[in-house]
C-alpha atoms as a PDB file:
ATOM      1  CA  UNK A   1      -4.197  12.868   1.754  1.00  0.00           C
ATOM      2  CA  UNK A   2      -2.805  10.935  -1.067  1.00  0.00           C
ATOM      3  CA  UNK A   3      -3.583  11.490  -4.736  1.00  0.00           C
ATOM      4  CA  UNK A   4      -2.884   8.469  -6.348  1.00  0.00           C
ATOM      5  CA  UNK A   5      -2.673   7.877 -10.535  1.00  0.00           C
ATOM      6  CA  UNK A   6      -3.299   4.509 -10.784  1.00  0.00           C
ATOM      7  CA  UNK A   7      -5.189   1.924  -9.086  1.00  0.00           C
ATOM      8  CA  UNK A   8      -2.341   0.937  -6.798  1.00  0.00           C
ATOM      9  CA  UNK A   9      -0.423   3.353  -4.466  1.00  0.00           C
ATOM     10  CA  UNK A  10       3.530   3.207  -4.038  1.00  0.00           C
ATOM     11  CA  UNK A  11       3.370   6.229  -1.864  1.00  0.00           C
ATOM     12  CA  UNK A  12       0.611   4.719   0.196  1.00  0.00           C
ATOM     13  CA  UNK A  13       3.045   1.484   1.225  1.00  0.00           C
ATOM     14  CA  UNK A  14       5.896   4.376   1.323  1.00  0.00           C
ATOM     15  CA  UNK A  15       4.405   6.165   4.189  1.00  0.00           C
ATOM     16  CA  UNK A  16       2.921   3.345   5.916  1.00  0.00           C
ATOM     17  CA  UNK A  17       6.075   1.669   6.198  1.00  0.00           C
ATOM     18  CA  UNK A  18       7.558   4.624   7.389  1.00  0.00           C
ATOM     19  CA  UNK A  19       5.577   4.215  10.640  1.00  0.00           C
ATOM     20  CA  UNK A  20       7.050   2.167  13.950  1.00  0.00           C
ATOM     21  CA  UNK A  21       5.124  -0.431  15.362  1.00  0.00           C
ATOM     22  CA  UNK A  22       2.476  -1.665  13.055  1.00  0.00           C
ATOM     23  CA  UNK A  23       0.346  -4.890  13.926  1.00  0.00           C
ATOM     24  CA  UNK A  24      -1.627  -5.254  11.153  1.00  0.00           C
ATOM     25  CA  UNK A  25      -3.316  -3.356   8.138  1.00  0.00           C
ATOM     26  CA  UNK A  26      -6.855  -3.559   7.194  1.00  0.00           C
ATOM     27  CA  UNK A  27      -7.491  -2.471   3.752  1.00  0.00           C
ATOM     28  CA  UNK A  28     -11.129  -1.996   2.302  1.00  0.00           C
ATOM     29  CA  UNK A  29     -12.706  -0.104  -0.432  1.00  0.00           C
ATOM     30  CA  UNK A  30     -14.270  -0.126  -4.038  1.00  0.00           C
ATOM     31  CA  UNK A  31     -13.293  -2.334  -5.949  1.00  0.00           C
ATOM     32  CA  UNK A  32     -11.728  -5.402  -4.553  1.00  0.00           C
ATOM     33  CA  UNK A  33     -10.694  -6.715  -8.074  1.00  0.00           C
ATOM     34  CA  UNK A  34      -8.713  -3.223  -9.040  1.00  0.00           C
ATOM     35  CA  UNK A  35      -8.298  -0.962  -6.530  1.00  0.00           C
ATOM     36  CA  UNK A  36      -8.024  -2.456  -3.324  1.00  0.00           C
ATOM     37  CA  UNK A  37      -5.778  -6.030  -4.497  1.00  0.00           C
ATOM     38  CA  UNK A  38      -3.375  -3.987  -6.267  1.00  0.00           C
ATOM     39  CA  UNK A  39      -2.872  -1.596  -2.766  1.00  0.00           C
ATOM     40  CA  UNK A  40      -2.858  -5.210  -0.308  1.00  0.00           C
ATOM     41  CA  UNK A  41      -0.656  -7.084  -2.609  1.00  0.00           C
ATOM     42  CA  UNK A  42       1.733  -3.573  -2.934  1.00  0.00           C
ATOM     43  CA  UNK A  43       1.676  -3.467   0.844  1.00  0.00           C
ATOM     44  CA  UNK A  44       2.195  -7.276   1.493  1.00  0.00           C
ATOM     45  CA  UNK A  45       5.409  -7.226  -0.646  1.00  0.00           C
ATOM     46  CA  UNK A  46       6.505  -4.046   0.894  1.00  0.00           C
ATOM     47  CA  UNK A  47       6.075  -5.496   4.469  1.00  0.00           C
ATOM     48  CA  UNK A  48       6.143  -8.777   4.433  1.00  0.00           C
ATOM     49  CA  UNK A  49       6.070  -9.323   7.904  1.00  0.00           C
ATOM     50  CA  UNK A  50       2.888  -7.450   9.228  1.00  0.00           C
ATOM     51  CA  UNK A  51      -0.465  -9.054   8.764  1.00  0.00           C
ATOM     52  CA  UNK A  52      -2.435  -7.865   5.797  1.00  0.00           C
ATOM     53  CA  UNK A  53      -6.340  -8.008   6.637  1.00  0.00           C
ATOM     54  CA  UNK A  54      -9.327  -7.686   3.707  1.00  0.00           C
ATOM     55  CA  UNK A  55     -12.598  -7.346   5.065  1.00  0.00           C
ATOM     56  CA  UNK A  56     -14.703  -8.802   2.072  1.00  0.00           C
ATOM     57  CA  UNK A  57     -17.989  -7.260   3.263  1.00  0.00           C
ATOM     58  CA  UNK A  58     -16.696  -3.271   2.945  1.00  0.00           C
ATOM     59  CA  UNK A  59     -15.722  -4.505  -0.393  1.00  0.00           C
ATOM     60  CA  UNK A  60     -17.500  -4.846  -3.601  1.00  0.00           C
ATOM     61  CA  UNK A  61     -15.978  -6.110  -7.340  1.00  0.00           C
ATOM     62  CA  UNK A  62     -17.283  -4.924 -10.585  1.00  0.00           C
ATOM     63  CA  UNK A  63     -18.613  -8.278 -10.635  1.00  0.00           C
ATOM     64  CA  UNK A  64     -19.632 -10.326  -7.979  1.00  0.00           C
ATOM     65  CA  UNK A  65     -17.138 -13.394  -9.660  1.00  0.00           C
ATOM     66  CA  UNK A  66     -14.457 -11.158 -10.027  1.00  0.00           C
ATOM     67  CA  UNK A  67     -15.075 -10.095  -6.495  1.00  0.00           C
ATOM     68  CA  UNK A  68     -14.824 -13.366  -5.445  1.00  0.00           C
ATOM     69  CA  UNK A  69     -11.253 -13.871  -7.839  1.00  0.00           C
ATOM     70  CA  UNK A  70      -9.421 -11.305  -6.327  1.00  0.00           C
ATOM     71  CA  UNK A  71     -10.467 -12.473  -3.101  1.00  0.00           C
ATOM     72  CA  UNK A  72      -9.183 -15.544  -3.477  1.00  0.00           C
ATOM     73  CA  UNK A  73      -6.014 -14.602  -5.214  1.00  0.00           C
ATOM     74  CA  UNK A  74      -5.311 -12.237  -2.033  1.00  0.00           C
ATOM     75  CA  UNK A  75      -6.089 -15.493   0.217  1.00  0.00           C
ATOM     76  CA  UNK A  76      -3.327 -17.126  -1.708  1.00  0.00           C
ATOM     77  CA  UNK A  77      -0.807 -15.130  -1.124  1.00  0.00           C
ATOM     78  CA  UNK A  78      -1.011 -15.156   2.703  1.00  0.00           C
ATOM     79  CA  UNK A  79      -3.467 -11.837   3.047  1.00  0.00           C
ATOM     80  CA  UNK A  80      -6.012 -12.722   5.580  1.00  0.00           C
ATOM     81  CA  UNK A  81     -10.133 -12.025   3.596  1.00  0.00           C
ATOM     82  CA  UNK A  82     -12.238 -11.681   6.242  1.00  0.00           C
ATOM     83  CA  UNK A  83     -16.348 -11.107   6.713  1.00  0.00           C
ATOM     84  CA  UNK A  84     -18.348 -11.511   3.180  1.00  0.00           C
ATOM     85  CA  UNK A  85     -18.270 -13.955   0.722  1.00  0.00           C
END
């Protein structure tokens, strides 16, 4: 388990790039403009390399338009947003 203080999760990208052989990561969760960016965009820069996957429809914003925002802001910087809208 990891406790994590704020919305993003060093240790999370610590441990996971820790492990050998990783294809790709999948990351979903509440909510896709705080919580689960922050952890895909921490994980992207710490493994640049492995494929980052969203999948939009196990995700919901705090707003549907900032839903769709961080969406597209993870699309730009070469995380794959899959499902949803």
């Amino acid at each position: 388990m990891i406790k994590k203080p704020a919305f993003g999760s060093l240790k999370l990208a610590e441990l996971i790039g820790e492990m050998k052989d990783i294809e790709a990561i999948e990351v979903i969760g509440l909510c896709t403009d705080i919580c689960v960016i922050s952890n895909a965009m921490i994980l992207k820069a710490k493994m640049p390399e492995v494929p980052i996957l969203v999948d939009a429809s196990c995700c919901a914003g705090t707003t549907f338009e900032s839903h769709k925002n961080a969406l597209y802001a993870m699309k730009m910087c070469q995380i794959e947003v899959r499902g949803g809208k």
